[in-house]
Protein backbone atom coordinates (compact mmCIF):
# COMPACT_ATOMS: atom_id res chain seq x y z
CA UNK A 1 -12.69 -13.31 12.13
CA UNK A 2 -11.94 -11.29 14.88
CA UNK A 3 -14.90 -11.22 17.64
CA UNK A 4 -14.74 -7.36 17.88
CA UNK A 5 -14.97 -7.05 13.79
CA UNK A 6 -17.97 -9.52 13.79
CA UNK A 7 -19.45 -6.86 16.15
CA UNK A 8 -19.25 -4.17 13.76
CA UNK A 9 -20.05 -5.97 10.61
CA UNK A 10 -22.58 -8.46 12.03
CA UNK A 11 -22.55 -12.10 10.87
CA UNK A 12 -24.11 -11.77 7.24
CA UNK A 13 -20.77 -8.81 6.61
CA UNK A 14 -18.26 -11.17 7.82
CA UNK A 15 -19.67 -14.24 5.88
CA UNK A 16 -19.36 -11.66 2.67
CA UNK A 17 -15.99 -10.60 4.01
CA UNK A 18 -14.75 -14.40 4.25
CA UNK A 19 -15.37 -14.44 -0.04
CA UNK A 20 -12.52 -12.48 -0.28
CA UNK A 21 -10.25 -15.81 0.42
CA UNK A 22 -12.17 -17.65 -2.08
CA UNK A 23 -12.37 -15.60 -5.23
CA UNK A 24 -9.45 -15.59 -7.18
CA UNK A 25 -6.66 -12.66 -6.81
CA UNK A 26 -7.21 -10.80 -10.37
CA UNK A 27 -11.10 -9.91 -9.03
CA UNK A 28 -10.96 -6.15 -7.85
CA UNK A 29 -7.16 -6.18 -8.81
CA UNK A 30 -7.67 -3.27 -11.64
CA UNK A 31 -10.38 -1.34 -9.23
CA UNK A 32 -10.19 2.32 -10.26
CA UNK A 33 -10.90 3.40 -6.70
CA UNK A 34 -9.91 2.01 -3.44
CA UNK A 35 -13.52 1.96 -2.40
CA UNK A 36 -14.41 -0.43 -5.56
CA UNK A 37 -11.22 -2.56 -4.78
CA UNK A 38 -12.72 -3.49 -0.90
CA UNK A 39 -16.41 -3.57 -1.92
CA UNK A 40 -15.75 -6.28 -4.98
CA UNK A 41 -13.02 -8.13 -2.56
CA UNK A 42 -14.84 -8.23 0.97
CA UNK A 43 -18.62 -6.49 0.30
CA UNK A 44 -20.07 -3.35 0.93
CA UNK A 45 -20.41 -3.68 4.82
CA UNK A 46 -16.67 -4.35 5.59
CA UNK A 47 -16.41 -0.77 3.13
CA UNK A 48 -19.17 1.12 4.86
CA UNK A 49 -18.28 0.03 8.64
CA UNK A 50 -14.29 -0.40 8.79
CA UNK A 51 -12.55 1.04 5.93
CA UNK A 52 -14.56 4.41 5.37
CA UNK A 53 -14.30 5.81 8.76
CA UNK A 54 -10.24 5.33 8.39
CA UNK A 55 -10.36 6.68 5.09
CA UNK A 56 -12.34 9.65 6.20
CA UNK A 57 -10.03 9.83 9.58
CA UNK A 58 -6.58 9.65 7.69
CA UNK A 59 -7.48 11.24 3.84
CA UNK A 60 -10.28 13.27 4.94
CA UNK A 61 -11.76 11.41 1.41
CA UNK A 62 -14.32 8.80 0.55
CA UNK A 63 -12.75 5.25 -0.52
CA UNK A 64 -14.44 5.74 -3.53
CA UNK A 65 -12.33 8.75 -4.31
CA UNK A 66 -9.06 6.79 -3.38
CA UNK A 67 -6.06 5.66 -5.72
CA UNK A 68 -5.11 2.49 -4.52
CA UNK A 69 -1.75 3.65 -6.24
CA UNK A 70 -1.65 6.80 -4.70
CA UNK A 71 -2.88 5.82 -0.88
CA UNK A 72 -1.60 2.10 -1.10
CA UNK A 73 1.21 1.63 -3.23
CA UNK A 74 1.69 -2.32 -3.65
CA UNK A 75 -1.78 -3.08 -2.80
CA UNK A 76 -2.22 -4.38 -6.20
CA UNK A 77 0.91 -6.34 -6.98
CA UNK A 78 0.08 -8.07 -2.92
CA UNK A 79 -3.12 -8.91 -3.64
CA UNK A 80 -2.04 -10.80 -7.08
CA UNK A 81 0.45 -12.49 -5.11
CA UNK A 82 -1.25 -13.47 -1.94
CA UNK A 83 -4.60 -14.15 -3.36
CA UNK A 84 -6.78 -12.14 -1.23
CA UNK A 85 -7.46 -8.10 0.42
CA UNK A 86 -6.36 -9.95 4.02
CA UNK A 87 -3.28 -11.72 3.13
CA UNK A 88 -2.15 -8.85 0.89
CA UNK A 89 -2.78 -5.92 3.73
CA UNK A 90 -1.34 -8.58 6.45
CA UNK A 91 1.94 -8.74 4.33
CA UNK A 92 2.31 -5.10 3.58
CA UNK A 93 1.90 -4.02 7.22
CA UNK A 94 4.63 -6.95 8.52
CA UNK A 95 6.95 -5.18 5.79
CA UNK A 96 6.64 -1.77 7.71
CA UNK A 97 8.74 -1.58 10.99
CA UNK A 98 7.24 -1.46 14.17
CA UNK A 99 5.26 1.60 15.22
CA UNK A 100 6.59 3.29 11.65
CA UNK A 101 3.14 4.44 11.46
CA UNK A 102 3.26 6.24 14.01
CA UNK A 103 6.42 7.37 14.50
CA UNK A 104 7.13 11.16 15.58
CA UNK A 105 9.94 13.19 17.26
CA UNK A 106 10.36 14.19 21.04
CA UNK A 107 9.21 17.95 21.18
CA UNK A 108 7.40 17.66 17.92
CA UNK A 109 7.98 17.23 13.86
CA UNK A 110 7.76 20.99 13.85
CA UNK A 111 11.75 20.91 14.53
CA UNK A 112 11.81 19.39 11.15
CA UNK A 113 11.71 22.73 10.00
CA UNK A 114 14.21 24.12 11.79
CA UNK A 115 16.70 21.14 10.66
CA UNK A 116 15.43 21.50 7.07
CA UNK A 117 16.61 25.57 7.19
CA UNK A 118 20.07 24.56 8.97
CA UNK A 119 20.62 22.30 5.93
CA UNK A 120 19.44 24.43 3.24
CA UNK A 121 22.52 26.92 4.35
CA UNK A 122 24.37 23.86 5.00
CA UNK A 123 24.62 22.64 1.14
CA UNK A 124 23.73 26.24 -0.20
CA UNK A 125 20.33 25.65 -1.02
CA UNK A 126 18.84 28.66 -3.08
CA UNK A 127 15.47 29.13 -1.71
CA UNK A 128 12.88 31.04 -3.56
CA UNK A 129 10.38 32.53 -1.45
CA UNK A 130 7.22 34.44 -2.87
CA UNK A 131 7.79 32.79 -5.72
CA UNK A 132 5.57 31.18 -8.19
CA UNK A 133 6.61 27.94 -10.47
CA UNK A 134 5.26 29.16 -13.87
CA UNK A 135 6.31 26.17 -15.88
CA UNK A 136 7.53 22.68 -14.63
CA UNK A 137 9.69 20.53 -16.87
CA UNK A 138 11.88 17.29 -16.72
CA UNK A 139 15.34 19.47 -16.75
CA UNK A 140 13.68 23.22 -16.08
CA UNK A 141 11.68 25.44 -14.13
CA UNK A 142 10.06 28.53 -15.04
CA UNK A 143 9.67 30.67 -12.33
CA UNK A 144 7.79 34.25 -11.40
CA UNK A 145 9.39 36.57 -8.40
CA UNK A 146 7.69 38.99 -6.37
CA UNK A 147 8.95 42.28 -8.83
CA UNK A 148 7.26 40.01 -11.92
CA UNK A 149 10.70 39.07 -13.10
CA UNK A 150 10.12 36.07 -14.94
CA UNK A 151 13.32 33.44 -14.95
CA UNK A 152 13.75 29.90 -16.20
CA UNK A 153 16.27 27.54 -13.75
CA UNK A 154 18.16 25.00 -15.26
CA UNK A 155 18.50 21.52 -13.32
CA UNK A 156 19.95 18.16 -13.88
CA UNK A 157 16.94 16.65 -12.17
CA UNK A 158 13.15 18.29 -11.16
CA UNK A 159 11.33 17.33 -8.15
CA UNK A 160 7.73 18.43 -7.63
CA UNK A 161 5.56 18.60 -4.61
CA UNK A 162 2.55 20.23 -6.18
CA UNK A 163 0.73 19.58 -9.41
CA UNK A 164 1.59 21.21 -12.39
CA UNK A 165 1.13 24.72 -12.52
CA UNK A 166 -0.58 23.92 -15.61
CA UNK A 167 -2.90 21.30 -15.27
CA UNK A 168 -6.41 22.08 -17.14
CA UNK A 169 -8.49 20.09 -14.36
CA UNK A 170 -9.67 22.10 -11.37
CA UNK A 171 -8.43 20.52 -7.92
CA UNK A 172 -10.64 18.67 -6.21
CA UNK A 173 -9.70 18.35 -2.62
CA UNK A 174 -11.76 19.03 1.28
CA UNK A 175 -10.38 21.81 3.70
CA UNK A 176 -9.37 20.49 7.16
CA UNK A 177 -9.92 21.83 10.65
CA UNK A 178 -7.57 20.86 13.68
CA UNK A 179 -8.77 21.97 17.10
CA UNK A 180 -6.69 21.18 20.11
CA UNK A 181 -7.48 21.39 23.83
CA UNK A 182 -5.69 21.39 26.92
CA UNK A 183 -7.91 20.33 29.90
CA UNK A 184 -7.19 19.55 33.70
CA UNK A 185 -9.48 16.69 33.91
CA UNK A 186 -8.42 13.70 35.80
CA UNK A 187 -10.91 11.29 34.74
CA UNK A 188 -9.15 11.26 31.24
CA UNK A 189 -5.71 9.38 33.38
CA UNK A 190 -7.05 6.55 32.79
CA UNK A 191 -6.90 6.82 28.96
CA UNK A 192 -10.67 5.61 28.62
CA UNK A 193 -10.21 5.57 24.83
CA UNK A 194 -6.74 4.73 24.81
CA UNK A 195 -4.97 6.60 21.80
CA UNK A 196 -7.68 8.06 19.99
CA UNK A 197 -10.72 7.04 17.74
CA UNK A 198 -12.52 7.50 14.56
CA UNK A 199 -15.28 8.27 13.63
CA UNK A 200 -17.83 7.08 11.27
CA UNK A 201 -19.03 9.67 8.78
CA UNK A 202 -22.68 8.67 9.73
CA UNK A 203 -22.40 8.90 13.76
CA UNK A 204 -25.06 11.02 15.72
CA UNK A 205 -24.61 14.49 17.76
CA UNK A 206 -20.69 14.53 16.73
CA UNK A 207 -18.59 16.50 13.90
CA UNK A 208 -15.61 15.29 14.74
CA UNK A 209 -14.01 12.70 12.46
CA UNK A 210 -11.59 11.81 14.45
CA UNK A 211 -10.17 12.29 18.14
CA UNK A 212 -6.20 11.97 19.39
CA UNK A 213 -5.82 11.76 23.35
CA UNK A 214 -2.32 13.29 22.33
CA UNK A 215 -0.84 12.52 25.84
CA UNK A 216 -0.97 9.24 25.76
CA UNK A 217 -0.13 8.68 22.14
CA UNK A 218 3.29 10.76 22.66
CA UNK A 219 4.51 10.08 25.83
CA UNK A 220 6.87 13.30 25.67
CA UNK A 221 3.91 15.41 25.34
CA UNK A 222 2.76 13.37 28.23
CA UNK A 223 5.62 14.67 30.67
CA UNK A 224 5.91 18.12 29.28
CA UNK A 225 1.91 18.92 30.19
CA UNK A 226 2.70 18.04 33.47
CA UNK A 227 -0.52 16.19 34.30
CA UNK A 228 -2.83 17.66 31.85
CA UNK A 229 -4.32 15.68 28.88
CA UNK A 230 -3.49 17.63 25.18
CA UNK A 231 -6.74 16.58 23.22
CA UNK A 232 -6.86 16.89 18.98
CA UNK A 233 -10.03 16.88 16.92
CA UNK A 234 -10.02 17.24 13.34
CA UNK A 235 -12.87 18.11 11.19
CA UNK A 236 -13.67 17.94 7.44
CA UNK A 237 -15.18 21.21 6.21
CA UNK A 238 -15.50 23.17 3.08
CA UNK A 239 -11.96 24.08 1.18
CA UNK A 240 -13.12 27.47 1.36
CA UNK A 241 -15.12 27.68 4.50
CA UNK A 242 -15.51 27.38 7.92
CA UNK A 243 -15.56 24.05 10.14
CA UNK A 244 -19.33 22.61 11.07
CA UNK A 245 -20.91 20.72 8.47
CA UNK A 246 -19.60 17.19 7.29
CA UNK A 247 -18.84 16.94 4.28
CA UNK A 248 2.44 23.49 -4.19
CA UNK A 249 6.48 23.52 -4.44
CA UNK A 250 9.03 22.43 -7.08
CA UNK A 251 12.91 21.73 -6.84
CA UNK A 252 15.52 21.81 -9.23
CA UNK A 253 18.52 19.42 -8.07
CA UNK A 254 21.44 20.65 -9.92
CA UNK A 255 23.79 22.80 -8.70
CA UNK A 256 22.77 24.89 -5.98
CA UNK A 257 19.23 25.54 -7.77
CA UNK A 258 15.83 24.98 -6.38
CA UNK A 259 12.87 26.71 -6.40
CA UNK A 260 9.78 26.94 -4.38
CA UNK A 261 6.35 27.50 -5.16
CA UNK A 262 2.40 26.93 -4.48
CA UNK A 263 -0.10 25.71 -7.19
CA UNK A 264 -2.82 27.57 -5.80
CA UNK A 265 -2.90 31.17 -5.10
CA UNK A 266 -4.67 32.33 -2.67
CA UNK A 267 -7.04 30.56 -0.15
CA UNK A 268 -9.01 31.05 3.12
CA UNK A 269 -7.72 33.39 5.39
CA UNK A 270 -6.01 31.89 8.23
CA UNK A 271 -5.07 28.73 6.19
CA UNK A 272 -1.74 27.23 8.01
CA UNK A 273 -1.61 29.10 10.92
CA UNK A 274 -2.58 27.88 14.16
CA UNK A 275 -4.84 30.62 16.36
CA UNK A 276 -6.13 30.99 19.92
CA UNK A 277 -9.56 29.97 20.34
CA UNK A 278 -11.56 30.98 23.47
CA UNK A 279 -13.04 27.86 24.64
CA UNK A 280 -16.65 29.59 25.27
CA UNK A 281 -17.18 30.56 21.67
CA UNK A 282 -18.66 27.89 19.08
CA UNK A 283 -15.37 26.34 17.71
CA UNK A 284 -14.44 25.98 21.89
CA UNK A 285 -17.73 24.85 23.06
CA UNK A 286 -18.08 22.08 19.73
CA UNK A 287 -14.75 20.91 20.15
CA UNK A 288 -15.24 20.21 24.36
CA UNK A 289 -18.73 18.63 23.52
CA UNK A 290 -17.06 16.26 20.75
CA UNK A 291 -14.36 15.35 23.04
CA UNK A 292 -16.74 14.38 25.97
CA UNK A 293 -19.33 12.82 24.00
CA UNK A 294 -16.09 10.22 22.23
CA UNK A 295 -14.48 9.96 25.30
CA UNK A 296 -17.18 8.86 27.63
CA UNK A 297 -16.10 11.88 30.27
CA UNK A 298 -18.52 14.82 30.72
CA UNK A 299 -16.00 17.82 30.55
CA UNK A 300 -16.97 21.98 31.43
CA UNK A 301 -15.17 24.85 30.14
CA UNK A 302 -13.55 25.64 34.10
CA UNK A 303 -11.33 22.43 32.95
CA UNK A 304 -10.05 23.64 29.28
CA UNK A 305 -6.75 25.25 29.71
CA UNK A 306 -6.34 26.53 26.38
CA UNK A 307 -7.70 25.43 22.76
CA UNK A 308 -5.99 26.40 19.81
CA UNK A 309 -7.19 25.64 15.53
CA UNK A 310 -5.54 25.49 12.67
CA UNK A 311 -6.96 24.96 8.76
CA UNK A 312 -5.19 23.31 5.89
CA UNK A 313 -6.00 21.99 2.59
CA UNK A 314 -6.80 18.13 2.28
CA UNK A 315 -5.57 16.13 -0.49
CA UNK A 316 -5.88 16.99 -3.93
CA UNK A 317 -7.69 13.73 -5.60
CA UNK A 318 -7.30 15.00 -9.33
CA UNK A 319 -3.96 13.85 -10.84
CA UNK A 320 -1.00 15.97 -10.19
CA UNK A 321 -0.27 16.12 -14.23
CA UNK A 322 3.17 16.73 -14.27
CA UNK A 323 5.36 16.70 -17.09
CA UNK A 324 7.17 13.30 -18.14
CA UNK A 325 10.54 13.01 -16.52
CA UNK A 326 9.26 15.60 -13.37
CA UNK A 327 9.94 13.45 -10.44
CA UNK A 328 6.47 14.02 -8.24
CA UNK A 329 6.78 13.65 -4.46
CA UNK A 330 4.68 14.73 -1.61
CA UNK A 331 0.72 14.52 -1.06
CA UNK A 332 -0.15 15.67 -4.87
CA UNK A 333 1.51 11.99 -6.29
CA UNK A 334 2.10 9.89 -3.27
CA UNK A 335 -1.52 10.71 -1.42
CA UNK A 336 -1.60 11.08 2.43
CA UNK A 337 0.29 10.02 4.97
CA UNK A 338 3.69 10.47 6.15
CA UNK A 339 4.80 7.07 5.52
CA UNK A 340 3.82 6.86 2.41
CA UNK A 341 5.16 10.43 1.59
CA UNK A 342 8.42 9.55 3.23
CA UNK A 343 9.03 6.08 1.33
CA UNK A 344 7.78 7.77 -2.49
CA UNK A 345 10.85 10.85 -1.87
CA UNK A 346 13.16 8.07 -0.57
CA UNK A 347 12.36 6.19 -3.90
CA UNK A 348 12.61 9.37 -5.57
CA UNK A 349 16.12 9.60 -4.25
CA UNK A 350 16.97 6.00 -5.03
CA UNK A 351 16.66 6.43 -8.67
CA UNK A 352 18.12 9.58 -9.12
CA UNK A 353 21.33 8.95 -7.67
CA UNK A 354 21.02 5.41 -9.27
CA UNK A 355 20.95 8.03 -12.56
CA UNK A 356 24.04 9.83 -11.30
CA UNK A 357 25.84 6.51 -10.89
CA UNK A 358 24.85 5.40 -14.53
CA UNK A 359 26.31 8.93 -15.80
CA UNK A 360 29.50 8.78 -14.11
């Protein structure tokens, strides 16, 4: 075991930890939560001190709350084959290309959008906006307009990136907090915590779960800041309240249809949208005190530059519930993370143009 792991997990966690290549590959196999799957495999200190700061980092969710499925597809069928957590997590990530996990786009992903409208008018995409998705169903959508003109949109195939409109259970699902700060602070040149950290849920005198030295993850960034060092903090908060304490869309793919909509009405003011933030007020002055504290470099408010936030939902843990035959993409089926988003909608794509091929 790795000397900086044993450091973490101390000698009687890594002994526990070294089980997990003895006991046979069905034990933990059928965990209902990702949490149960590491605790029976490699023991509750390898869960507590590695895996649940990631999980709280990446899905802003306790392991415990986790669908293997959902946040690890192939997990299971790996760890059947390979025999243990290590060897099946060691053969899933030398299956993923290089750096895919961090992958982005020079000037940002936010150009996605701009590509994604070009295309839309491209292939004559009808876009519904202010629109809500009634009804979801394997070849239709029901859908309500902003005059209350109810109308149902036929489709060879449905996509879905929310849950059903109709499911009975109540999401259950975090808010999340970005803060970001630009600071003139040479000190941080030296990348003293390289690309970023996370943090454990139970750490002292920070609320940060998490910390991105931006610059010197994204080397583009790096050149157009010109010197100064873009900082990202992201917080778990209430879904309906402010950062401090711890704690949807459908398409229709036939011709020229598709329809837009979100699950959830509503929601906290300010949800999506990124404001200004002056760096003396409380979000400013937590955010600078987080960012010092992880990064070792004692940083005043004459070096922040600007700090910006930005709130968002986290993922919705309770099934999506869609329909049989509605083909569920996105966060609500596929859990979080790009990657994992990215490879479910390519599958998605796979089969139904596999379907086309069959029909023709």
């Amino acid at each position: 075991m790795a000397a900086d792991v044993l450091a973490v997990v101390g000698q009687k966690g890594a002994l526990r930890a070294q089980m997990d290549s003895l006991l046979p590959g069905p034990v933990g196999s059928k965990a209902p939560s990702l949490g149960e799957l590491v605790r029976r495999r490699m023991g509750e200190r390898v869960l507590d001190d590695l895996v649940v700061p990631i999980a709280g980092g990446v899905h802003s969710t306790h392991p415990d709350r986790l669908d293997p499925d959902r946040v690890a597809p192939g997990l299971r069928a790996a760890l059947l084959r390979d025999g243990s957590l290590a060897r099946a997590v060691l053969s899933l990530r030398s299956r993923a290309a290089a750096g895919s996990a961090v992958q982005g786009i020079r000037g940002g992903i936010v150009r996605l959008v701009d590509e994604l409208v070009a295309d839309t008018e491209t292939y004559h995409v009808d876009v519904r906006l202010h629109t809500t998705a009634t009804a979801v169903e394997e070849h239709a959508v029901e859908v309500t307009g902003p005059d209350g003109v109810t109308e149902r949109l036929v489709a060879d195939h449905v996509l879905a990136s929310t849950p059903d409109p109709r499911r009975a259970s109540a999401a259950d699902r975090t808010g999340i907090e970005l803060v970001t700060l630009v600071v003139d602070e040479p000190a941080l040149d030296a990348a003293p915590r390289g690309t970023g950290m996370l943090v454990h849920p139970d750490a002292e005198s920070v609320a940060a779960k998490a910390l991105t030295h931006a610059t010197v993850k994204w080397p583009w960034l790096a050149e157009a800041a010109d010197g100064r060092h873009v900082l990202r903090l992201s917080y778990a908060t209430p879904p309906d309240g402010p950062a401090g304490a711890r704690a949807d869309g459908a398409a229709g793919s036939g011709p020229h249809a598709a329809a837009g909509a979100a699950s959830d009405a509503g929601g906290p003011a300010g949800v999506a949208t990124s404001l200004p933030v002056d760096p003396s007020d409380p979000v400013g002055v937590r955010a600078l005190r987080d960012a010092s504290t992880l990064l070792g470099v004692r940083m005043g408010t004459d070096r922040v530059q600007g700090v910006a936030r930005v709130r968002w939902y986290g993922p919705d843990t309770t099934a999506a519930g869609l329909a049989d035959g509605v083909v569920g993409i996105g966060e609500a089926s596929t859990g979080r993370g790009l990657s994992g988003i990215v490879a479910g909608a390519r599958a998605a794509a796979e089969r139904i143009l596999d379907d086309a091929d069959l029909g023709t």
